[in-house]
Protein backbone atom coordinates (compact mmCIF):
# COMPACT_ATOMS: atom_id res chain seq x y z
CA UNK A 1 24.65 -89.12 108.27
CA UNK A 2 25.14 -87.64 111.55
CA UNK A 3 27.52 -89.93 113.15
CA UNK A 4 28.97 -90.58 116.99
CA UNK A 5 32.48 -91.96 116.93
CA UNK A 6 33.19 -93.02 120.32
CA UNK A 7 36.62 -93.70 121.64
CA UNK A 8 37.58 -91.80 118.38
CA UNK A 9 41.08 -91.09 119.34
CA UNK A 10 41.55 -94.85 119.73
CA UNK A 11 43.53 -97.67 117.54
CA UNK A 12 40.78 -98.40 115.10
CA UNK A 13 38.02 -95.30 116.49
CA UNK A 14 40.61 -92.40 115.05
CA UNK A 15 41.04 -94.02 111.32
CA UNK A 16 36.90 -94.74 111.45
CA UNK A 17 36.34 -91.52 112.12
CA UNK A 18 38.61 -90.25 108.83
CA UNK A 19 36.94 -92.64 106.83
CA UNK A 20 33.48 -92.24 107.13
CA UNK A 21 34.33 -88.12 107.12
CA UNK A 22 36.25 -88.72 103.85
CA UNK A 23 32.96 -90.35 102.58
CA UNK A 24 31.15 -87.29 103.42
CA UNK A 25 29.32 -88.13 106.47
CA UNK A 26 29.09 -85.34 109.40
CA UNK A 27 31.63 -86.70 111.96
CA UNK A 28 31.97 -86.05 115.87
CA UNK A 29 34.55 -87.82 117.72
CA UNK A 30 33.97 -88.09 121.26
CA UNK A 31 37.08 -89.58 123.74
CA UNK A 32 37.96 -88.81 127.29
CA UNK A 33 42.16 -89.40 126.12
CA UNK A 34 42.32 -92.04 128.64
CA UNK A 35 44.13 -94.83 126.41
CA UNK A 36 47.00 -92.15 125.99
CA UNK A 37 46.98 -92.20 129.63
CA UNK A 38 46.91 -96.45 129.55
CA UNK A 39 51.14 -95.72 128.32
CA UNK A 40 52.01 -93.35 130.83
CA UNK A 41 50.62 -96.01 133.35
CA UNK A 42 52.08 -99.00 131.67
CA UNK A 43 55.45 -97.19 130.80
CA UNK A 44 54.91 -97.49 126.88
CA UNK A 45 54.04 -96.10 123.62
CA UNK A 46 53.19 -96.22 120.57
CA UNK A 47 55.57 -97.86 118.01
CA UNK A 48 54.45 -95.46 115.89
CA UNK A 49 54.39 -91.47 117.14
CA UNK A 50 50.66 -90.23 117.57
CA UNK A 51 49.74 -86.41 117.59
CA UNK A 52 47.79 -85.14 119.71
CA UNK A 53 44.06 -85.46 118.74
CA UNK A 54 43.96 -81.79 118.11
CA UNK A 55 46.73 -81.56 115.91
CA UNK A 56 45.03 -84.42 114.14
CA UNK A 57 41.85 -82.74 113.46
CA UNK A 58 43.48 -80.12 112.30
CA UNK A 59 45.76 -81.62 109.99
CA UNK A 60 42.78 -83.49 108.68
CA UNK A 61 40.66 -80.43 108.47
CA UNK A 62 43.66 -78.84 106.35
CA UNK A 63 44.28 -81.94 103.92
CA UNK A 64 40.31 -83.16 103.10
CA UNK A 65 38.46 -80.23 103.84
CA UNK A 66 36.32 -81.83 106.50
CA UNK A 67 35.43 -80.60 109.82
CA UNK A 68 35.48 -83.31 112.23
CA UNK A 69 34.17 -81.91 115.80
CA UNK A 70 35.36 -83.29 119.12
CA UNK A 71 33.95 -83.79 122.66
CA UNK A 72 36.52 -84.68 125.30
CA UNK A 73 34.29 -86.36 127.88
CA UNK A 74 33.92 -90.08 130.10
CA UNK A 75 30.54 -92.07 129.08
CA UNK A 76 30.36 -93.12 133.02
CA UNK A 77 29.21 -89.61 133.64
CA UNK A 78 25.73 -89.76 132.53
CA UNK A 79 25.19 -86.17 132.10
CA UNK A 80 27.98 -85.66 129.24
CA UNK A 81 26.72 -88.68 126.84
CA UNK A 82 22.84 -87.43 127.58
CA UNK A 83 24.54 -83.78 126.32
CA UNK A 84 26.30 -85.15 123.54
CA UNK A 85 23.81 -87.15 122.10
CA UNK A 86 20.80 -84.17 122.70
CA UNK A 87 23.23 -81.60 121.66
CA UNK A 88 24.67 -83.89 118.27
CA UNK A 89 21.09 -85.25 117.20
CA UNK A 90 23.29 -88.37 115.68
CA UNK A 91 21.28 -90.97 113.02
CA UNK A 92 24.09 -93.63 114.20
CA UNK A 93 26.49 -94.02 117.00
CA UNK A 94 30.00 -96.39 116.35
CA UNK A 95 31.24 -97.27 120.05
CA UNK A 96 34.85 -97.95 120.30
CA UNK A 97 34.84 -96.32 123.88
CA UNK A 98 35.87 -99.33 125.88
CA UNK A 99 39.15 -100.43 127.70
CA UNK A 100 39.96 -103.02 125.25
CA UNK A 101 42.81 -105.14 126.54
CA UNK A 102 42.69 -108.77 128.10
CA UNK A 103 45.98 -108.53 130.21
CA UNK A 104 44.87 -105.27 131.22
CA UNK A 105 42.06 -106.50 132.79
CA UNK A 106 43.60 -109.37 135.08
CA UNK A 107 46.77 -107.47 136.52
CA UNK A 108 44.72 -107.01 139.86
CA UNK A 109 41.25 -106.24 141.12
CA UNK A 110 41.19 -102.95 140.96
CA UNK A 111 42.23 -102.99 136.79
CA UNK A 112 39.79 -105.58 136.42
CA UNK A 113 36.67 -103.67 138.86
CA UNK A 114 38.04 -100.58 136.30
CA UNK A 115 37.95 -102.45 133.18
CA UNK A 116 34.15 -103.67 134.02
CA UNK A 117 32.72 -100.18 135.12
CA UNK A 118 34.05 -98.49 132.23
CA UNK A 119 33.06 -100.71 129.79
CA UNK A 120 29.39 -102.07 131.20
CA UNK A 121 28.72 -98.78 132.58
CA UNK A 122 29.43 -96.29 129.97
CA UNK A 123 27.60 -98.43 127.65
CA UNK A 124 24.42 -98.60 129.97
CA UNK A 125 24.87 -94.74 130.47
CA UNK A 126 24.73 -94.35 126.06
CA UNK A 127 21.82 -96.83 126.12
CA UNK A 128 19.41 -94.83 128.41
CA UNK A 129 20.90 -92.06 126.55
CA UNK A 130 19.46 -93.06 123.49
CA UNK A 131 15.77 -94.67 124.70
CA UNK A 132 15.33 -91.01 126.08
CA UNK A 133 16.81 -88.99 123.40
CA UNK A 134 16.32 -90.65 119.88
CA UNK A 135 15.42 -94.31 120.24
CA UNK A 136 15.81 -94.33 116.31
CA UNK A 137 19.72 -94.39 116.76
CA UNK A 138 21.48 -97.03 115.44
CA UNK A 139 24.01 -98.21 117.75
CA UNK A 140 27.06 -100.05 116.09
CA UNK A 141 29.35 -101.47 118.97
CA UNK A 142 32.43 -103.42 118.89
CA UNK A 143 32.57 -106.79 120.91
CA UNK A 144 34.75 -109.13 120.27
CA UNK A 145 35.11 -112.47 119.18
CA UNK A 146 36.51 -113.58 122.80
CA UNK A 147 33.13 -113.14 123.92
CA UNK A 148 32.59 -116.87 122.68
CA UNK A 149 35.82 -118.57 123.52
CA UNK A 150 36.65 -121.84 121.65
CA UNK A 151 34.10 -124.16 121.99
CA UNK A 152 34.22 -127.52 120.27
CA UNK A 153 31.52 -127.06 117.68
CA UNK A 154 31.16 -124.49 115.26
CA UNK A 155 30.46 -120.85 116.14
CA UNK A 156 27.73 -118.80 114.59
CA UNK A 157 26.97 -115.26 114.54
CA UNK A 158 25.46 -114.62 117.86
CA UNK A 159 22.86 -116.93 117.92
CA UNK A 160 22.35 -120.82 117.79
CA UNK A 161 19.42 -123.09 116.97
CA UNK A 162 19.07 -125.96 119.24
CA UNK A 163 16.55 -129.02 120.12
CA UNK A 164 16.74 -130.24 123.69
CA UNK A 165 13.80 -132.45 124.91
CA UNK A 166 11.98 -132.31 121.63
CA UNK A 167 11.58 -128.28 121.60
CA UNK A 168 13.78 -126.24 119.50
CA UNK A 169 14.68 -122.61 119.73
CA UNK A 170 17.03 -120.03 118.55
CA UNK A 171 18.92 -119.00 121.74
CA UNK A 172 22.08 -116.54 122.19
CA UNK A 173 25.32 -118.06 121.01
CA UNK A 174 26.78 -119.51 124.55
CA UNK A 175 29.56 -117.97 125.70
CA UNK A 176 33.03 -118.40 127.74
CA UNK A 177 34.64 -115.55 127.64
CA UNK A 178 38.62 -115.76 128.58
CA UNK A 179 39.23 -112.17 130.68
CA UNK A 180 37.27 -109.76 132.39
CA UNK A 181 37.82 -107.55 129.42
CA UNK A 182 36.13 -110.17 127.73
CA UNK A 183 33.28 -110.41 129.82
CA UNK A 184 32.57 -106.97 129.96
CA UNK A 185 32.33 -107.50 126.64
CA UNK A 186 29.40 -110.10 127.16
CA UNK A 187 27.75 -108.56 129.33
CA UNK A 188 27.12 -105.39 127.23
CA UNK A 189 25.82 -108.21 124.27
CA UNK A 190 23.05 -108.71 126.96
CA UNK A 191 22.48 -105.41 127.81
CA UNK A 192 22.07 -104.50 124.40
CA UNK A 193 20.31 -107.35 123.25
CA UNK A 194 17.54 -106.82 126.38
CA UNK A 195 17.35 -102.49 125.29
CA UNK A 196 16.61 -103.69 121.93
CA UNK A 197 13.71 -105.93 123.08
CA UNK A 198 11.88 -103.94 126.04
CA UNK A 199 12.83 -100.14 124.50
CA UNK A 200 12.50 -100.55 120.72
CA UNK A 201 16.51 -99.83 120.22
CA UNK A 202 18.76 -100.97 117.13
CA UNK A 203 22.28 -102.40 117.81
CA UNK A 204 24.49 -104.22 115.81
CA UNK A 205 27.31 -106.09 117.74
CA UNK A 206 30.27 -106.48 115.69
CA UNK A 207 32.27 -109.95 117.07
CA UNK A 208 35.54 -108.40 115.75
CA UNK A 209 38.88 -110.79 115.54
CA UNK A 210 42.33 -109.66 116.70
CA UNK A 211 42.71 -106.84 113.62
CA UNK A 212 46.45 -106.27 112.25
CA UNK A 213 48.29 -103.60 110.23
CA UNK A 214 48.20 -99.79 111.08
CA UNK A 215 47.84 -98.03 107.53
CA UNK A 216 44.87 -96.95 105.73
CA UNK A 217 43.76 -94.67 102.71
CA UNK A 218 43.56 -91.20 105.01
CA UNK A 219 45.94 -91.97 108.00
CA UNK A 220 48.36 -92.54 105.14
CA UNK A 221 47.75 -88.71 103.83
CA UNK A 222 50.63 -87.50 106.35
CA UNK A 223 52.18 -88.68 109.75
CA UNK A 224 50.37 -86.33 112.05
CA UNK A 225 47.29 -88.69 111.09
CA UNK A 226 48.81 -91.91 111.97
CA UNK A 227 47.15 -94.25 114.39
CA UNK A 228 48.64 -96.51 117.17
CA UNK A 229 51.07 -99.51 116.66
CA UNK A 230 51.29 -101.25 120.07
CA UNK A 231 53.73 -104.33 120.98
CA UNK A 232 53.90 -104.21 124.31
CA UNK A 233 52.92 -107.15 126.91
CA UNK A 234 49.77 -105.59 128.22
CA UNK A 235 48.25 -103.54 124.74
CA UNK A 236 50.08 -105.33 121.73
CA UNK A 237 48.97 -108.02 119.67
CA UNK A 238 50.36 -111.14 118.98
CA UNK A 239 51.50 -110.13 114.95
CA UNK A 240 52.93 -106.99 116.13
CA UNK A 241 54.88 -108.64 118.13
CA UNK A 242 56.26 -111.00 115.95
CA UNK A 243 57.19 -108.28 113.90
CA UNK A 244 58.60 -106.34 116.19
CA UNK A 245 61.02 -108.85 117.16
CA UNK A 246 61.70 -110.11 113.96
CA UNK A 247 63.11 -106.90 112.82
CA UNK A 248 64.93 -106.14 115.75
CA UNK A 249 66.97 -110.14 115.48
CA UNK A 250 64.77 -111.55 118.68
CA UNK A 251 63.33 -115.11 118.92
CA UNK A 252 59.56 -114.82 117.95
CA UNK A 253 57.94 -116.00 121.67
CA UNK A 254 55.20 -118.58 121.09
CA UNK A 255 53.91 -119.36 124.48
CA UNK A 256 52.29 -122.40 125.48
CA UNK A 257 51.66 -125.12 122.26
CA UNK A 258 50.95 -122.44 120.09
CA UNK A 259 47.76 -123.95 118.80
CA UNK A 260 45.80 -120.96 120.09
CA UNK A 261 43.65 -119.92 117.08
CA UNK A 262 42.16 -116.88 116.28
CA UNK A 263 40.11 -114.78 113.91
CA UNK A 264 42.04 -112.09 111.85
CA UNK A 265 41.37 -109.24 109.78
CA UNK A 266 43.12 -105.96 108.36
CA UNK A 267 42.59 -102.45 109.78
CA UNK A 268 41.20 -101.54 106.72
CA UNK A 269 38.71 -104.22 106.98
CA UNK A 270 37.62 -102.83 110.29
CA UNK A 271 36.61 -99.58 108.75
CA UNK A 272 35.11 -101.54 105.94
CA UNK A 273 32.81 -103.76 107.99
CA UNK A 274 31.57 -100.66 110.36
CA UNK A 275 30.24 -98.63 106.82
CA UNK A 276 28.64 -101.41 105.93
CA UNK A 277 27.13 -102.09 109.04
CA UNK A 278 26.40 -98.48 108.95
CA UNK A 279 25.03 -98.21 105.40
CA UNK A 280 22.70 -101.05 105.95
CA UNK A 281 21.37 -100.44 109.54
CA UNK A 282 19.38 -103.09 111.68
CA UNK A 283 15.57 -102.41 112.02
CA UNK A 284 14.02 -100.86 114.97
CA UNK A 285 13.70 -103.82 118.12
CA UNK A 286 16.61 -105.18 116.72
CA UNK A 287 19.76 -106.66 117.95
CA UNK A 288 22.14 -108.03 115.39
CA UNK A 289 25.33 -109.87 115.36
CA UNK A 290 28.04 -109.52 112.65
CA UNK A 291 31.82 -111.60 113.46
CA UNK A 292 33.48 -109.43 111.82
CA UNK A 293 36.89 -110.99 110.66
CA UNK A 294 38.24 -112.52 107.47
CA UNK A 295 40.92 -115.52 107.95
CA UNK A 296 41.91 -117.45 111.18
CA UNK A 297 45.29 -118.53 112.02
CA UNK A 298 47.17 -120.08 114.99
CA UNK A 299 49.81 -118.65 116.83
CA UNK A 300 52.18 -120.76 115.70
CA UNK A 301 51.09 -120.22 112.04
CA UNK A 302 51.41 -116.32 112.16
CA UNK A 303 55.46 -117.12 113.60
CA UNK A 304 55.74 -119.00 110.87
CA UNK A 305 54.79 -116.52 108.51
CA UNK A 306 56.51 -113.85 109.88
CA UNK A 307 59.65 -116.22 110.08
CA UNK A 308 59.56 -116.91 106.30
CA UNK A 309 59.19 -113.39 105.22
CA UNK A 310 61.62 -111.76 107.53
CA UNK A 311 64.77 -110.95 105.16
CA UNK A 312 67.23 -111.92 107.92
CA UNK A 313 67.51 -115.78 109.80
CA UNK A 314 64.69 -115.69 112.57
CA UNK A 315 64.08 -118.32 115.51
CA UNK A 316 60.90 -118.91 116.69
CA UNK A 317 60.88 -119.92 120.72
CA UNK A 318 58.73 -122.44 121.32
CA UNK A 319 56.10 -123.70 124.09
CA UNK A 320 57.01 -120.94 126.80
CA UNK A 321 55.29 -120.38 129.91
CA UNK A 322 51.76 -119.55 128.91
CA UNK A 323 50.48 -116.76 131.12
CA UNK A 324 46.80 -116.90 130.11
CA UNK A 325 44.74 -120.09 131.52
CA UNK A 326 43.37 -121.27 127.99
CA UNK A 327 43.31 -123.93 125.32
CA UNK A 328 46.27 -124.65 123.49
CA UNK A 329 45.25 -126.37 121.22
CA UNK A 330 41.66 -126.96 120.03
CA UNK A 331 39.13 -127.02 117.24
CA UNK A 332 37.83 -123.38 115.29
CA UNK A 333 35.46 -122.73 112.53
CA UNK A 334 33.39 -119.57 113.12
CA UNK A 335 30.97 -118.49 110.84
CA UNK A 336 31.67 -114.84 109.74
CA UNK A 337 29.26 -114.74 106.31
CA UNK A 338 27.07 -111.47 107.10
CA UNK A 339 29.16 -109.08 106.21
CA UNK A 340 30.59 -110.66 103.40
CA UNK A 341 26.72 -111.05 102.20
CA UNK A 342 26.42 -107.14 102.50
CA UNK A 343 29.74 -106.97 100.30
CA UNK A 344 32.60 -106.96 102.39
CA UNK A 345 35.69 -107.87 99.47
CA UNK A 346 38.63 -108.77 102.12
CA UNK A 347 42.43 -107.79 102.56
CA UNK A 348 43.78 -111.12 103.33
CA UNK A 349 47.42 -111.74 105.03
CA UNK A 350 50.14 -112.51 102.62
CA UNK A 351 53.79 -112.14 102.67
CA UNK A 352 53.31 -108.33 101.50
CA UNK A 353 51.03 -107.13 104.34
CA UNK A 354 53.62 -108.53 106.76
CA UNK A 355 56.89 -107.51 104.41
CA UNK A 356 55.31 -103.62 104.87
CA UNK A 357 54.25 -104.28 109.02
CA UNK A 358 58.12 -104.78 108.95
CA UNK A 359 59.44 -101.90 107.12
CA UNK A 360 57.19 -99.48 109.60
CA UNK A 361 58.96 -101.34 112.43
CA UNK A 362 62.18 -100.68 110.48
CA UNK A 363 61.37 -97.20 110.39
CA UNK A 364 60.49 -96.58 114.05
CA UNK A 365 63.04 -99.39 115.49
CA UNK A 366 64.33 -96.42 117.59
CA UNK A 367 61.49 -96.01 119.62
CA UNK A 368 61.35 -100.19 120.00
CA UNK A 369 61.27 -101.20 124.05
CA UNK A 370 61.88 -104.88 124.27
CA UNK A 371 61.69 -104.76 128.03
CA UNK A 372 58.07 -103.78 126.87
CA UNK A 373 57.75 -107.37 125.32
CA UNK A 374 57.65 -110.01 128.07
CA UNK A 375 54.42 -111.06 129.27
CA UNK A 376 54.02 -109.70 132.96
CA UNK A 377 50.67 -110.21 133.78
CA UNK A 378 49.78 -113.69 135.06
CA UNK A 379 45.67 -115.47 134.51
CA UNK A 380 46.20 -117.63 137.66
CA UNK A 381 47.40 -114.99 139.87
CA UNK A 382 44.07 -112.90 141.74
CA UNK A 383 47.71 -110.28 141.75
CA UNK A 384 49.91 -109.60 138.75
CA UNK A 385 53.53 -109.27 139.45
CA UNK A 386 53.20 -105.69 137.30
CA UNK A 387 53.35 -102.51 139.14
CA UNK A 388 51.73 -99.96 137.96
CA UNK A 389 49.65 -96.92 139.18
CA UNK A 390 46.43 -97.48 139.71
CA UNK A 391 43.67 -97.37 136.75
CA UNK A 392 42.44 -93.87 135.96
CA UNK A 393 40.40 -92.00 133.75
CA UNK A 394 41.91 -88.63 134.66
CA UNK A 395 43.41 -87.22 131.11
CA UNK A 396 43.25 -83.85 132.07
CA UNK A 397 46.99 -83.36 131.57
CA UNK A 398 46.56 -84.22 127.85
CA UNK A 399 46.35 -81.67 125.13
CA UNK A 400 43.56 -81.56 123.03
């Protein structure tokens, strides 16, 4: 197929973009370089070094023999998606191109206006971009599994059935999401879901869990094809982390009660899920929800884990200062069985994913920042105590 990655210089777009060109498909990434710019603003990189995405193409190019083409370009200008997508003639579109942090989102309101123009905008911009070019697209977009917060009954995949007054219907899956980065994320779910019915579109939302682990079959072919390990306060996640300061002989920082649960899956399960969701595409009118993750865990569980495997003594710090307003302790069972129906065979975490998460921090400890670590970005505050510059999508000064 002719496929769109969007946001392909990303986290998880750049090693979804390898993949599906290893498997043969015609591949053009599209980014505008902006979450490079995200670290320069935040002060931060990558655990890991990342080439530029020129370099990368070009390495890949060299090692598999696959041309991947790139458009550097912002989906909030309309007229560069409605080129790409007229000038690409794509069969399927995989949208990564979002600002896709939580803390980002709620250090003020001009990160969290930013946060909710790039992300509902640019996706309304591809949208119309599709009804007028090739309605026959199949969108595959990544939401998030924040979109439902943690309600007290069990979640389903997008949709619920329910009886009130003697009348039952099957109604979107409510939702209470816990940023603005979430609820960007919601409201493109409704967009979608409303260009499916009134324009004929297909969409499939993938729910996705907080995804771990930063090595896969191609970016493992040589370093100029690695993708992004982030820690940090504002774009790391919460197993990172504990790696990160397991290895370097620093409390693992469990904030709040610790009971937080979440849905987890491995990178590699990521690109799994999005070929499957691209090998079996949803029908025309329709808009489809996958939650796309394979295990859940609680905070306190993953510090655990981390604490058992790491090969030198390890405290965890318990029941800090919570900086996000949100349950810390409550009930989750999510239903996540329509991708494993289409043949999704998981990588689950065990003491060996997290034993090799801690050799690549060994590796890089070097380039470690533990100022980076501390949460700085406060949920009841309208104004985070971070100072930063303010949001931009300007990546000009990046080389492609």
């Amino acid at each position: 197929m002719k496929i769109l990655v969007l946001g392909g210089d990303g986290y998880l777009g750049w090693p979804t973009a390898l993949h599906l060109s290893g498997r043969g498909h015609d591949i053009t990434v599209v980014d505008n370089l902006v979450r490079r710019a995200y670290d320069r603003e935040m002060g931060v990189e990558s655990l890991v070094p990342i080439a530029t995405l020129g370099d990368r193409v070009r390495k890949w190019e060299e090692i598999s023999g696959h041309a991947v083409k790139v458009q550097v370009g912002d989906l909030t200008d309309a007229a560069f998606i409605y080129a790409v997508v007229a000038e690409c003639e794509p069969e399927a579109i995989v949208h990564f191109g979002e600002q896709r942090s939580a803390p980002y989102s709620m250090i003020d309101r001009e990160h969290a206006v930013y946060t909710q123009v790039n992300n509902v905008v640019g996706t309304l911009n591809l949208m119309y971009a599709i009804a007028e070019t090739d309605p026959s697209i199949h969108l595959v977009k990544l939401g998030t599994m924040g979109e439902y917060g943690y309600p007290n009954i069990d979640i389903e995949e997008g949709f619920i059935e329910i009886t009130h007054k003697g009348r039952t219907d099957v109604l979107p899956y409510p939702k209470q999401p816990g940023s603005f980065y979430h609820l960007s994320k919601v409201h493109d779910s409704a967009n979608m879901m409303f260009a499916c019915r009134v324009w004929g579109l297909r969409a499939t939302d993938l729910n996705q869990g907080i995804v771990y682990g930063q090595s896969t079959i191609e970016t493992d072919l040589d370093p100029v094809l690695a993708t992004r390990f982030d820690y940090d306060a504002v774009f790391g996640t919460v197993l990172n982390r504990f790696c990160v300061q397991a290895v370097t002989g620093h409390p693992l920082t469990v904030y709040g009660a610790g009971g937080q649960t979440r849905g987890m899956l491995h990178i590699r399960d990521t690109l799994a899920c999005v070929t499957l969701a691209l090998e079996n595409p949803a029908e025309r009118s329709e808009f489809r929800v996958f939650n796309q993750f394979t295990e859940s865990f609680s905070v306190r569980q993953m510090a655990e884990m981390v604490q058992r495997v790491c090969p030198t003594p390890v405290d965890i710090a318990e029941g800090l200062n919570n900086p996000r307003v949100e349950h810390e302790e409550h009930y989750f069972h999510a239903a996540n069985t329509k991708l494993r129906d289409l043949g999704l065979q998981p990588h689950l975490l065990d003491d060996g994913v997290i034993t090799g998460m801690m050799e690549l921090v060994e590796r890089h400890r070097g380039r470690v920042d533990l100022n980076a670590i501390a949460p700085t970005v406060e949920w009841r505050s309208s104004s985070s105590i971070l100072k930063t510059a303010s949001p931009s999508s300007d990546a000009s000064f990046l080389a492609v």
